[in-house]
Protein backbone atom coordinates (compact mmCIF):
# COMPACT_ATOMS: atom_id res chain seq x y z
CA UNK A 1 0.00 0.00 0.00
CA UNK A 2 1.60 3.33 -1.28
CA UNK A 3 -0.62 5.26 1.21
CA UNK A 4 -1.33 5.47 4.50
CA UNK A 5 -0.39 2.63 6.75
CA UNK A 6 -0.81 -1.49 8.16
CA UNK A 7 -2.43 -0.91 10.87
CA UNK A 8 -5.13 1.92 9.39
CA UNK A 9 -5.37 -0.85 6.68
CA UNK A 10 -6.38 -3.64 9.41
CA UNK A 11 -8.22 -1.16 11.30
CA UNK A 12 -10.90 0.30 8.16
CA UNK A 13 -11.32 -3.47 6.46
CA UNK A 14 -12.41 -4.86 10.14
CA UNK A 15 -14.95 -2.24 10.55
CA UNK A 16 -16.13 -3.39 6.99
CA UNK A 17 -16.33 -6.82 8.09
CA UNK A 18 -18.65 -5.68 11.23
CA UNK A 19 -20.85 -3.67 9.31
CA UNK A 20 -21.47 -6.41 6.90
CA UNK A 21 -21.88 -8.93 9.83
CA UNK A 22 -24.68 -6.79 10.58
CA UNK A 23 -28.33 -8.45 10.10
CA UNK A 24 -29.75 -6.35 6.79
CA UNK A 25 -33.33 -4.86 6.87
CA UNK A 26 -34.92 -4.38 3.56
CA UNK A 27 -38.31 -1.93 3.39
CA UNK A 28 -40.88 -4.59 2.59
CA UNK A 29 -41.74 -2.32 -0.45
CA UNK A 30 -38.40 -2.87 -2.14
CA UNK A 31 -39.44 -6.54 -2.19
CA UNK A 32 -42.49 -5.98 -3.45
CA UNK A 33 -44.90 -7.02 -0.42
CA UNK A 34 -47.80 -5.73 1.50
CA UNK A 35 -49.21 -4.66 -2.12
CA UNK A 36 -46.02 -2.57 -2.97
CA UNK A 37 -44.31 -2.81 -6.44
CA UNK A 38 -40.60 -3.97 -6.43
CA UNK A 39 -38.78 -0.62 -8.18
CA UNK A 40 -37.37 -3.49 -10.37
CA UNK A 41 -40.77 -3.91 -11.39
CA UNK A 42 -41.52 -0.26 -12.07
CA UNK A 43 -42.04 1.85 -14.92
CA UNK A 44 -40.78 5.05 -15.05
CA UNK A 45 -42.36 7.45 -17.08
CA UNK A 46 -41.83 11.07 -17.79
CA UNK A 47 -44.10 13.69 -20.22
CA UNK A 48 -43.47 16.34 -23.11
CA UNK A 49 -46.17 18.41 -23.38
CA UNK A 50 -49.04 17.92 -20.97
CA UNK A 51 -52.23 19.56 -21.36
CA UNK A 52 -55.98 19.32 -20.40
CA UNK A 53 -56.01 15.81 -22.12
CA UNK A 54 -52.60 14.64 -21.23
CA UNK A 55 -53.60 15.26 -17.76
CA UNK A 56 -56.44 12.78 -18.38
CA UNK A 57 -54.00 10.45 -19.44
CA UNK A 58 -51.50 10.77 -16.48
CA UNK A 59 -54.48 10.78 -14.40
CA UNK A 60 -54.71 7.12 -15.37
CA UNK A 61 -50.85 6.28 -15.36
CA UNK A 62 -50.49 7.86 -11.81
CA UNK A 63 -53.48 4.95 -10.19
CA UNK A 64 -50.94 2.40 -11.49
CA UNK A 65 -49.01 1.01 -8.64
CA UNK A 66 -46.27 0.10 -10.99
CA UNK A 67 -45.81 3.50 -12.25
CA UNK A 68 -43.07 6.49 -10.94
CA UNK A 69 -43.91 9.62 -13.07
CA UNK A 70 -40.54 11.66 -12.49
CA UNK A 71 -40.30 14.42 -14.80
CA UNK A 72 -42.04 16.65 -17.22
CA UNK A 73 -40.95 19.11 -20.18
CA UNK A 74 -43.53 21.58 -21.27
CA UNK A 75 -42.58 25.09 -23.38
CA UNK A 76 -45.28 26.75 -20.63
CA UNK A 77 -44.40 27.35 -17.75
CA UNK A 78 -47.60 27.27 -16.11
CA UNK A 79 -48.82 23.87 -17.49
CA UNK A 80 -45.17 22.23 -16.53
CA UNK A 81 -45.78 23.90 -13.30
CA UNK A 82 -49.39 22.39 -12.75
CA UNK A 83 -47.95 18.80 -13.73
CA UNK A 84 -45.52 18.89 -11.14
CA UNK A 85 -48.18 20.09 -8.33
CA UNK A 86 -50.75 17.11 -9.68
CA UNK A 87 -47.75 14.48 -9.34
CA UNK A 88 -46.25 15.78 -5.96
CA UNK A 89 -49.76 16.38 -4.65
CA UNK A 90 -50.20 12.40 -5.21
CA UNK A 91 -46.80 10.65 -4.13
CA UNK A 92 -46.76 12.88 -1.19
CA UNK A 93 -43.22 14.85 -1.98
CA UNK A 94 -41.90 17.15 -3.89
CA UNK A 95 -39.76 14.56 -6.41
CA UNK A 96 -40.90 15.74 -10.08
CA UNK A 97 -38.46 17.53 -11.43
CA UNK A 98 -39.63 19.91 -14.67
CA UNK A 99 -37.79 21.25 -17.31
CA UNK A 100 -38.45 23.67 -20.39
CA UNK A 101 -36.47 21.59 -22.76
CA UNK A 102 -37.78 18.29 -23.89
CA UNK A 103 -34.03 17.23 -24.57
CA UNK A 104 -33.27 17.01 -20.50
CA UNK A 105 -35.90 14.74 -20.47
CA UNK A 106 -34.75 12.75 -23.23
CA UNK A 107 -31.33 12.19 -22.08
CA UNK A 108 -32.27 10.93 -18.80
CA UNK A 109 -31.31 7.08 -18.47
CA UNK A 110 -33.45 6.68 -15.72
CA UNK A 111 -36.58 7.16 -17.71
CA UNK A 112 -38.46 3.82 -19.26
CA UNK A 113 -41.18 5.14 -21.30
CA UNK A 114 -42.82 8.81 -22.21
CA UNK A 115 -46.66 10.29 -22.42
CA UNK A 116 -46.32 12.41 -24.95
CA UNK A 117 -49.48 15.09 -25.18
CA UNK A 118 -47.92 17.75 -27.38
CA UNK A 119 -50.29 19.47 -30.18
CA UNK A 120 -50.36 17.29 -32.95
CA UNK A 121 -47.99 19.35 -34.73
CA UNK A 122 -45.01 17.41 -32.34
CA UNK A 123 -46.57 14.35 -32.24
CA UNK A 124 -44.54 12.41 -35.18
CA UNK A 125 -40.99 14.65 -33.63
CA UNK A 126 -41.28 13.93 -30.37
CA UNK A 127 -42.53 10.05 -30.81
CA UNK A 128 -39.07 10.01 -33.31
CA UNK A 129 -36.89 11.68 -31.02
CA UNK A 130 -38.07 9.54 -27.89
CA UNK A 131 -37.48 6.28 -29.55
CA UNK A 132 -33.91 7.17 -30.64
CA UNK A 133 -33.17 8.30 -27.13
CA UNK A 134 -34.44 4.54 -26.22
CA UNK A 135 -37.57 5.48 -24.81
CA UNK A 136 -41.22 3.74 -24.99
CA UNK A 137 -43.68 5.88 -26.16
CA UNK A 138 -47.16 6.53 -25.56
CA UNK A 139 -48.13 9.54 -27.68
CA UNK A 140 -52.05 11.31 -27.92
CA UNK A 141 -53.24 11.12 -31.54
CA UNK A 142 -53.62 12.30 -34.27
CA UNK A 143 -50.00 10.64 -34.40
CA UNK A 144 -49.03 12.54 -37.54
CA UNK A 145 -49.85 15.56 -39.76
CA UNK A 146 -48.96 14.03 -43.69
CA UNK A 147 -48.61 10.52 -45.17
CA UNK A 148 -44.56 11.22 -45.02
CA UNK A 149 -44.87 11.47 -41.51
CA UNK A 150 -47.07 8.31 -41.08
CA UNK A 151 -44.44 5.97 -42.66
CA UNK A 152 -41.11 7.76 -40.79
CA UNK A 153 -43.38 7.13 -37.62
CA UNK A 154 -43.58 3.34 -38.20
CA UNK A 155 -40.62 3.04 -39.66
CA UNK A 156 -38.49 4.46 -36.63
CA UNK A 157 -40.16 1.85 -34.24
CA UNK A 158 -39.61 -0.84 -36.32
CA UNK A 159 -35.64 0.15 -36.64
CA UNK A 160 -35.37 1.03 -32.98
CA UNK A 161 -37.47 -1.75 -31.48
CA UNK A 162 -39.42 0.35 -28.94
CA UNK A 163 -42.84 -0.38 -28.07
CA UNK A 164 -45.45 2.92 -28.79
CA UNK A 165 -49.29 3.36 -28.49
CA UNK A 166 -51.00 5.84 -30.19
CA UNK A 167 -53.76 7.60 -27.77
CA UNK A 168 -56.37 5.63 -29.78
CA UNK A 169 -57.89 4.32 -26.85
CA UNK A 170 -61.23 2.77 -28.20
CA UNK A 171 -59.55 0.07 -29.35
CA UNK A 172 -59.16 -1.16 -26.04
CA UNK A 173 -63.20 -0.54 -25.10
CA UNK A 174 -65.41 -3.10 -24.53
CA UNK A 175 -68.80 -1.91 -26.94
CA UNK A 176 -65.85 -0.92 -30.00
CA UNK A 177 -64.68 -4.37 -29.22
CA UNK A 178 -67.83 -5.85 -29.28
CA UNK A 179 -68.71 -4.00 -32.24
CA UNK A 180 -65.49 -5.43 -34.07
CA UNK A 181 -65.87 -9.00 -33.00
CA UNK A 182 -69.28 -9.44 -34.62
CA UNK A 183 -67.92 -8.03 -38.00
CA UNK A 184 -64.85 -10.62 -37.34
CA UNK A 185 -67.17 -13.24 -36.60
CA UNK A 186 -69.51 -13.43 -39.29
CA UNK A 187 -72.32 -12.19 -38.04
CA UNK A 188 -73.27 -9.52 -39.79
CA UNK A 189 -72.80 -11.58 -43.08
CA UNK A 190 -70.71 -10.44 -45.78
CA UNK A 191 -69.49 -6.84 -44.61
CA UNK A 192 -69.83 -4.13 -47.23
CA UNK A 193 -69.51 -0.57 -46.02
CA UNK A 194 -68.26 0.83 -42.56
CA UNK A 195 -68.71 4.48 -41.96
CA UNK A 196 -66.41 6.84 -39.87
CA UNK A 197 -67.58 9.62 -37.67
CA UNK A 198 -65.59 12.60 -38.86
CA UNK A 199 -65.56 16.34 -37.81
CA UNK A 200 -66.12 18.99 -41.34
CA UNK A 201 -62.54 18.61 -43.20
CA UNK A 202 -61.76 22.00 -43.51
CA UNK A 203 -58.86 24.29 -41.96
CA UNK A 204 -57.98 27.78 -41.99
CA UNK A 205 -54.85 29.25 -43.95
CA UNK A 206 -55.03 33.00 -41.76
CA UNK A 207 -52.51 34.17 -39.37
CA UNK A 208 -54.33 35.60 -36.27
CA UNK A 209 -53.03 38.84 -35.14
CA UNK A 210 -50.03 39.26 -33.50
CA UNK A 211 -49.31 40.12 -30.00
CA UNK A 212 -46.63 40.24 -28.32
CA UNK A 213 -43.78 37.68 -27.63
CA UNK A 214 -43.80 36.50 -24.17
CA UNK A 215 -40.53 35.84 -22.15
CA UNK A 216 -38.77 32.47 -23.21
CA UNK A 217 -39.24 31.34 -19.92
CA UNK A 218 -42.77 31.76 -20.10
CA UNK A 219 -43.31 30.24 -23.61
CA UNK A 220 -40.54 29.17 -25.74
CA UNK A 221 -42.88 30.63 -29.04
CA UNK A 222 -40.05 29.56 -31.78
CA UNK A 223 -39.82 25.91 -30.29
CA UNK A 224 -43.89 25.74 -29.89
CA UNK A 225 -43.72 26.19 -33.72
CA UNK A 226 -41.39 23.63 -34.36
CA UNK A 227 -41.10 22.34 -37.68
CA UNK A 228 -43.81 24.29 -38.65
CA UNK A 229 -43.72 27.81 -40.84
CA UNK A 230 -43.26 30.92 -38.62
CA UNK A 231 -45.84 33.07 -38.03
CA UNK A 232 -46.09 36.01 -35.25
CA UNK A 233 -47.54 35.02 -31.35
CA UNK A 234 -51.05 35.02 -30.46
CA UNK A 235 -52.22 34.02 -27.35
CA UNK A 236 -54.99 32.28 -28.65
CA UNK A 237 -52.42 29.39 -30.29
CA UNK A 238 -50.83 28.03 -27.21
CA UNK A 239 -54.43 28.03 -25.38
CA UNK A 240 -55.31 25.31 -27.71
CA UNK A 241 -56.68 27.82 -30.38
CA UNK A 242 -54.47 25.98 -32.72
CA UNK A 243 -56.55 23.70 -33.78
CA UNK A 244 -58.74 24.21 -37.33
CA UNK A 245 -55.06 26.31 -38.37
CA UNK A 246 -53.72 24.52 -41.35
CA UNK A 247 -50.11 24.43 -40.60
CA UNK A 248 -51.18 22.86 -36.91
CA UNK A 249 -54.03 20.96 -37.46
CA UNK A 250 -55.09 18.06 -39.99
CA UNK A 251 -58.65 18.77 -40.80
CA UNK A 252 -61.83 17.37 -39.23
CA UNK A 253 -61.05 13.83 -40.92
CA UNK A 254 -58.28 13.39 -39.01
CA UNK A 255 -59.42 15.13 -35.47
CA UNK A 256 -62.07 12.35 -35.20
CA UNK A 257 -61.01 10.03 -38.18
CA UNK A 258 -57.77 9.67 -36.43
CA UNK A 259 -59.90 7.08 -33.64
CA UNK A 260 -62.99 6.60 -36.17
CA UNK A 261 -61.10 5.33 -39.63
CA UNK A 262 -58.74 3.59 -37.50
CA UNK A 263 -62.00 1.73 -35.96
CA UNK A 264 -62.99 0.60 -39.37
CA UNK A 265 -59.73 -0.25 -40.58
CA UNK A 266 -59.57 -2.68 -37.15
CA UNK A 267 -63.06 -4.19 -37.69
CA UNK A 268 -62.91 -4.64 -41.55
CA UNK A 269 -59.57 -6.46 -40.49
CA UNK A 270 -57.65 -4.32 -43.14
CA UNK A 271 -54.52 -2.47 -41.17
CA UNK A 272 -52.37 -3.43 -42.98
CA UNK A 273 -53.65 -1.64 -46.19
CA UNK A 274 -55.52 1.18 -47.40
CA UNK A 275 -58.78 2.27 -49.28
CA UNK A 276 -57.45 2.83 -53.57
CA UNK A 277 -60.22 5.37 -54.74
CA UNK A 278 -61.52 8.57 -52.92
CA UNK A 279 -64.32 10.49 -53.96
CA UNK A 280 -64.57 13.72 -51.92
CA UNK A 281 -68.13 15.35 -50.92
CA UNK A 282 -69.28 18.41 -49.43
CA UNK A 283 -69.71 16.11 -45.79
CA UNK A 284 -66.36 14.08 -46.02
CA UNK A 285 -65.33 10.92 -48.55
CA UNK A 286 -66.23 7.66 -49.65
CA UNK A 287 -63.42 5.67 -50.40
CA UNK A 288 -63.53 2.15 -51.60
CA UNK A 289 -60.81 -0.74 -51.15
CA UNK A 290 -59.75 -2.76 -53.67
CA UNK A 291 -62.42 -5.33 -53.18
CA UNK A 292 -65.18 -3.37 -52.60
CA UNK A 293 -65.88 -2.51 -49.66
CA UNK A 294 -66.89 0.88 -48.52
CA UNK A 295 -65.60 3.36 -46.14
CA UNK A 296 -67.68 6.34 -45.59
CA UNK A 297 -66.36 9.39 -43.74
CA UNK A 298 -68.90 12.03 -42.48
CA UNK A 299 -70.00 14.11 -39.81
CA UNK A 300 -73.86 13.45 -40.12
CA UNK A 301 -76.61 11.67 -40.02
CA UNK A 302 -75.40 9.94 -36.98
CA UNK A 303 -77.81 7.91 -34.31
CA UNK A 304 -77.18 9.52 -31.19
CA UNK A 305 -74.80 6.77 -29.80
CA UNK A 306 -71.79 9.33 -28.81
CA UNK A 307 -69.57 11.25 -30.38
CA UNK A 308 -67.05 9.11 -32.35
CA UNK A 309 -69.46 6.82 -33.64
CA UNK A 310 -68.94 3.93 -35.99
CA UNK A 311 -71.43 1.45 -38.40
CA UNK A 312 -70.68 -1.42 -39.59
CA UNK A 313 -72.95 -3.00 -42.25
CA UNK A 314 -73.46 -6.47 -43.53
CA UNK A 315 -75.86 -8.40 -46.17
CA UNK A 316 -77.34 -10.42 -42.97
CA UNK A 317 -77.39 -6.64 -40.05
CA UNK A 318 -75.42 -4.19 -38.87
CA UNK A 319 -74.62 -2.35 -35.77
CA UNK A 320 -73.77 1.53 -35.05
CA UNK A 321 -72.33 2.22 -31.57
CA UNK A 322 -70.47 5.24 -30.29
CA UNK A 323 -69.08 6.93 -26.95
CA UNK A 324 -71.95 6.54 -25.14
CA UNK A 325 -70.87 2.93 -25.09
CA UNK A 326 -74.46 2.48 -26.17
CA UNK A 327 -75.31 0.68 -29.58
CA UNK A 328 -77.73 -0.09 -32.33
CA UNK A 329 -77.89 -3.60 -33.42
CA UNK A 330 -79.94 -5.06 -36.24
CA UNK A 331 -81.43 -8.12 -35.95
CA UNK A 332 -81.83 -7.61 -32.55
CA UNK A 333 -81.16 -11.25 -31.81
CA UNK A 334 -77.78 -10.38 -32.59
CA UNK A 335 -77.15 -8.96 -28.79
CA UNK A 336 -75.98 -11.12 -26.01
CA UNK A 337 -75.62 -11.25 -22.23
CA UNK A 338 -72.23 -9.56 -22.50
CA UNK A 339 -73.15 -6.56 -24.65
CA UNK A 340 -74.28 -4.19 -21.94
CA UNK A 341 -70.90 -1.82 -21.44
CA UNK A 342 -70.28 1.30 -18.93
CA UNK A 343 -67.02 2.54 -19.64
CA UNK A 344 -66.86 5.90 -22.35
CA UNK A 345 -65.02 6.05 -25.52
CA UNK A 346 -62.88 8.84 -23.83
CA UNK A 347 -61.22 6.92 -20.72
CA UNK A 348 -57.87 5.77 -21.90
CA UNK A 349 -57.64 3.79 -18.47
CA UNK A 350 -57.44 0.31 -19.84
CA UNK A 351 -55.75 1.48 -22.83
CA UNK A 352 -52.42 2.68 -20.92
CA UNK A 353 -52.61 -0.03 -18.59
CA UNK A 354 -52.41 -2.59 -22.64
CA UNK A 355 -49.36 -0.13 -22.99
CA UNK A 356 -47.85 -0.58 -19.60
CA UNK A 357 -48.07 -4.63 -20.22
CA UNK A 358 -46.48 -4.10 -23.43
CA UNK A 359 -43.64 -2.03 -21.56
CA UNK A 360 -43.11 -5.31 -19.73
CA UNK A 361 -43.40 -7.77 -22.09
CA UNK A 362 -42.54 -6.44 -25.18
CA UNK A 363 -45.55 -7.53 -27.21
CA UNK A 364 -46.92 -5.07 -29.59
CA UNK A 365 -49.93 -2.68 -28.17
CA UNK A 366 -53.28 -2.69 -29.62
CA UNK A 367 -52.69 0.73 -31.03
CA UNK A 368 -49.10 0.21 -32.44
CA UNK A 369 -47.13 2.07 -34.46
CA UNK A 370 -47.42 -0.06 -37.55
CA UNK A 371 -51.10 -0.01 -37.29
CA UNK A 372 -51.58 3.86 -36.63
CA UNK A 373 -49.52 5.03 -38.74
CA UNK A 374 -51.73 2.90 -41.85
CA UNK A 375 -55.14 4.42 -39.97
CA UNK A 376 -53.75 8.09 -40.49
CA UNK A 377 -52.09 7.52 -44.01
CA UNK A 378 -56.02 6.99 -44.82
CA UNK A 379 -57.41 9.80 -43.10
CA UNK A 380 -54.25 12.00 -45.00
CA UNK A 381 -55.26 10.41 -48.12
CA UNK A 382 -58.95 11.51 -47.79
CA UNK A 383 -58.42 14.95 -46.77
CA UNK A 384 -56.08 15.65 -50.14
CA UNK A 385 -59.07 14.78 -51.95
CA UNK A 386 -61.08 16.53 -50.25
CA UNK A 387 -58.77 19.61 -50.94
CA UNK A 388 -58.25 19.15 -54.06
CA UNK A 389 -62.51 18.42 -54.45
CA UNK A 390 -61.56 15.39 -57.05
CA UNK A 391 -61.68 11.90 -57.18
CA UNK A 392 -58.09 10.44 -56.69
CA UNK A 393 -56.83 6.48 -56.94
CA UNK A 394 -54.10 5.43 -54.56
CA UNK A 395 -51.68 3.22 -54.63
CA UNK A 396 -51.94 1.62 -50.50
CA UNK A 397 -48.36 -0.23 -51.15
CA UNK A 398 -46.51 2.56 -52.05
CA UNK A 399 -48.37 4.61 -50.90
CA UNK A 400 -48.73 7.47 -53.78
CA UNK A 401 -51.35 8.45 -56.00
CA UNK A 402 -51.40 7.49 -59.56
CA UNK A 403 -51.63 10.01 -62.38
CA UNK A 404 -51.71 12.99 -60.27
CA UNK A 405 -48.42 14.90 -59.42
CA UNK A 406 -50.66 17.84 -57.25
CA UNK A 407 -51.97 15.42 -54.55
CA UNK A 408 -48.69 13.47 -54.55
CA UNK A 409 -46.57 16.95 -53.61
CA UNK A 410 -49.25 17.08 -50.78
CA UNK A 411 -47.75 13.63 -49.12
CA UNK A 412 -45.53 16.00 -47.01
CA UNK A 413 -45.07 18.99 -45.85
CA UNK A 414 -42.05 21.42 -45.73
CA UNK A 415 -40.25 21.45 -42.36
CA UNK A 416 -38.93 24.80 -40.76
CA UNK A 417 -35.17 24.52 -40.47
CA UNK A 418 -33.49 22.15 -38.24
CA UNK A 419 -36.32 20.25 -37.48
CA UNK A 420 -36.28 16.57 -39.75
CA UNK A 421 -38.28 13.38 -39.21
C-alpha cells in the first residue's frame, strides 16, 4: 500500500467486516410485499407536453401502482408547473423535477417510457426523437400531420425496437370491441360498407393577429412552432386555439377520423392496407378498397350513440355504436348477455394499462405504431381529396397516388429549419 499505513489498513477493512456482519433490513416495499411494487418492477415514465387531455391520461398512469412519473418538459411554464403540483400532490413529496427543454428529459437514463401530449404538430418529432433516445412511447393522436410522416413514424419503431401506443384508446373498449368482434365473426354476413364519424374537413390558412412575444421562460414561441412555418404570437395558439389552423391541425377527418377510420380499418380487419379510390363530398369521402368494400367518412346523419361513432354494415345486419358505449344492433337477436358496457369512448384507463403490459413484455400494443400510422395515411389520403374536391386512386403499397403529381406533392409537408423526421 503506497498510502497510509498497516495498521489503518487492518483497522478500516475490520470495521467493513462488522458492518457487513450486521443483520440487513430491507423496506418490505423494495421486495415488493404488503401490495407494494418492487422498483425493479416499475415503470418510469416522464411527459413532453401535458395539457388538459394529457392530464387525463397521467391521471390514469399515476393509479398504477407500478408506475413512478418523475419528470415533465412543457414550453409553458404554467402547465409544466401544474404537472408537477398534480404528481407531488399524489406521491406525497416534492420529487418531479420539470424542465423547459424536452431534450433534459430525453437524455435521462433513468426514464423507461414517455406520455407524450404535445399538439399534434409534435406528435410524429417527439414520438421520433423519444425512440432514438431509447424510450417507450405513448403519444395522444392524431399521431401525424402528412402521409410522409405516417411511414417515418412506423418506420423508426420498427428500426429502434421500442414499443409505442397511439392515444387511440377505443380500441381497447369493450362496446368498440364488441362491435369489431361481430364483424370478425360473421355475423353480420358479408361486410360491405363501414362508416367513420368525422368532424367537417376543412382548416384555416389565416394568421391571427399578432401580440406580443412572451418571455422564453414563459413560452418558448419559436420551439412551440417547431417544424412548422413561422408566423407572429397570439395568445390564442398556445391556449389550444391551434386547432382548425392549417399548418397545426389536420382537418376534421383526421381530429375524429384519427380514432374513427382507424375503428374501421380494425373491424374490416384491413390495417395493414388502405382504401385505392376517394371520392370527396361536401360532408367528407367515400373511399372504396380494392375489393369493394366501402368506407364512408362524415359528420352526419349519426344515431345519437356518442360522439365518435362507428357502423358497420353487412348483407345479414349491422350495428352503429359510439361513446356513449351504447349501440344499435340489427337483428336484434344479434345482442348477447355480454353486450351491456359502462365505460366511455374517452377513458384511456385500460388502454395505458395494454401499454404498460407491453412495456413489460414487449408484445406489440393494440394501437401500435405499424397499425396507426396505416389508420392516419387513410385519413391523410382523404383529406387531399377533399382539398383538391376530385376523385383520386391510390396506390396503398406505395403509398402514392397514380396520375396525379398535385396530390402526390401534398404527401408532405415542408419542415422549418433544423427540425427533420
Amino acid at each position: 500500500m503506497r498510502t497510509g499505513n498497516r495498521r489503518d489498513f487492518f483497522r478500516s477493512t475490520a470495521a467493513a467486516g462488522a458492518t457487513l456482519a450486521l443483520p440487513t433490513i430491507i423496506p418490505a416495499s423494495a421486495l415488493g410485499r404488503d401490495g407494494a411494487v418492487a422498483p425493479s418492477e416499475r415503470i418510469v415514465l416522464g411527459g413532453l407536453g401535458i395539457g388538459p387531455r394529457g392530464t387525463t391520461d397521467l391521471k390514469c398512469f399515476l393509479k398504477n401502482r407500478d408506475v413512478q412519473f418523475v419528470a415533465v418538459a412543457d414550453l409553458q411554464k404554467t402547465r409544466r408547473q401544474a404537472v408537477k403540483t398534480l404528481v407531488d400532490g399524489t406521491y406525497g413529496n416534492q420529487d418531479c423535477v420539470i424542465y423547459q427543454d424536452m431534450y433534459d428529459v430525453l437524455g435521462r437514463d433513468d426514464i423507461d417510457a414517455l406520455l407524450i401530449a404535445t399538439g399534434d404538430r409534435w406528435h410524429t418529432m417527439a414520438s421520433i426523437l423519444a425512440a432514438k433516445a431509447g424510450k417507450d412511447v405513448y403519444c395522444e393522436k392524431p399521431c401525424s400531420l402528412t402521409i410522409a410522416e405516417s411511414r417515418a413514424l412506423a418506420d423508426a419503431y420498427r428500426k429502434y425496437g421500442r414499443v409505442y401506443q397511439a392515444g387511440t384508446q377505443r380500441r381497447t373498449i369493450g362496446n368498440f370491441e364488441f362491435a369489431k368482434d361481430l364483424v370478425r365473426d360473421g355475423r353480420l354476413g358479408k361486410l360491405h360498407t363501414v362508416h367513420a364519424n368525422t368532424r367537417p374537413p376543412g382548416t384555416s390558412h389565416h394568421w391571427l393577429p399578432a401580440e406580443p412575444e412572451p418571455a422564453k421562460e414563459d413560452c418558448d414561441w419559436d420551439r412551440w412552432l417547431g417544424a412548422c412555418p413561422w408566423r407572429p404570437y397570439n395568445s390564442a395558439y398556445v391556449r389550444g386555439g391551434w386547432r382548425g389552423h392549417f399548418d397545426f391541425h389536420g382537418g376534421g377527418i383526421l381530429e375524429w377520423g384519427s380514432h374513427t377510420v382507424d375503428l374501421c380499418q380494425w373491424a374490416a380487419g384491413r390495417d395493414d392496407t388502405a382504401p385505392v379510390r376517394y371520392v370527396p363530398n361536401q360532408d367528407g369521402v367515400e373511399c372504396f378498397y380494392a375489393d369493394g368494400l366501402k368506407l364512408v367518412m362524415r359528420s352526419e346523419g349519426w344515431m345519437g350513440m356518442g360522439t365518435c361513432s362507428v357502423r358497420y354494415e353487412g348483407d345479414e345486419g349491422w350495428i352503429e355504436t359510439g361513446d356513449s358505449g351504447n349501440f344499435i344492433l340489427e337483428p336484434a337477436s344479434l345482442r348477447t348477455q355480454q353486450s351491456v358496457f359502462h365505460r366511455a369512448g374517452t377513458d384511456p384507463t385500460t388502454h395505458i394499462r395494454n401499454f404498460l403490459d407491453c412495456v413489460k413484455t414487449r408484445a406489440l400494443t393494440n394501437a401500435n405504431a405499424a397499425v396507426v400510422a396505416q389508420s392516419h395515411v387513410v385519413c391523410h389520403a382523404a383529406y387531399i381529396a377533399w382539398q383538391l374536391g376530385r376523385e383520386l386512386n391510390f396506390d396503398p403499397v406505395n403509398e402514392e397516388f397514380r396520375d396525379d403529381d398535385e396530390a402526390n406533392r401534398m404527401r408532405s409537408r415542408a419542415m422549418r429549419e433544423p427540425w427533420r423526421v
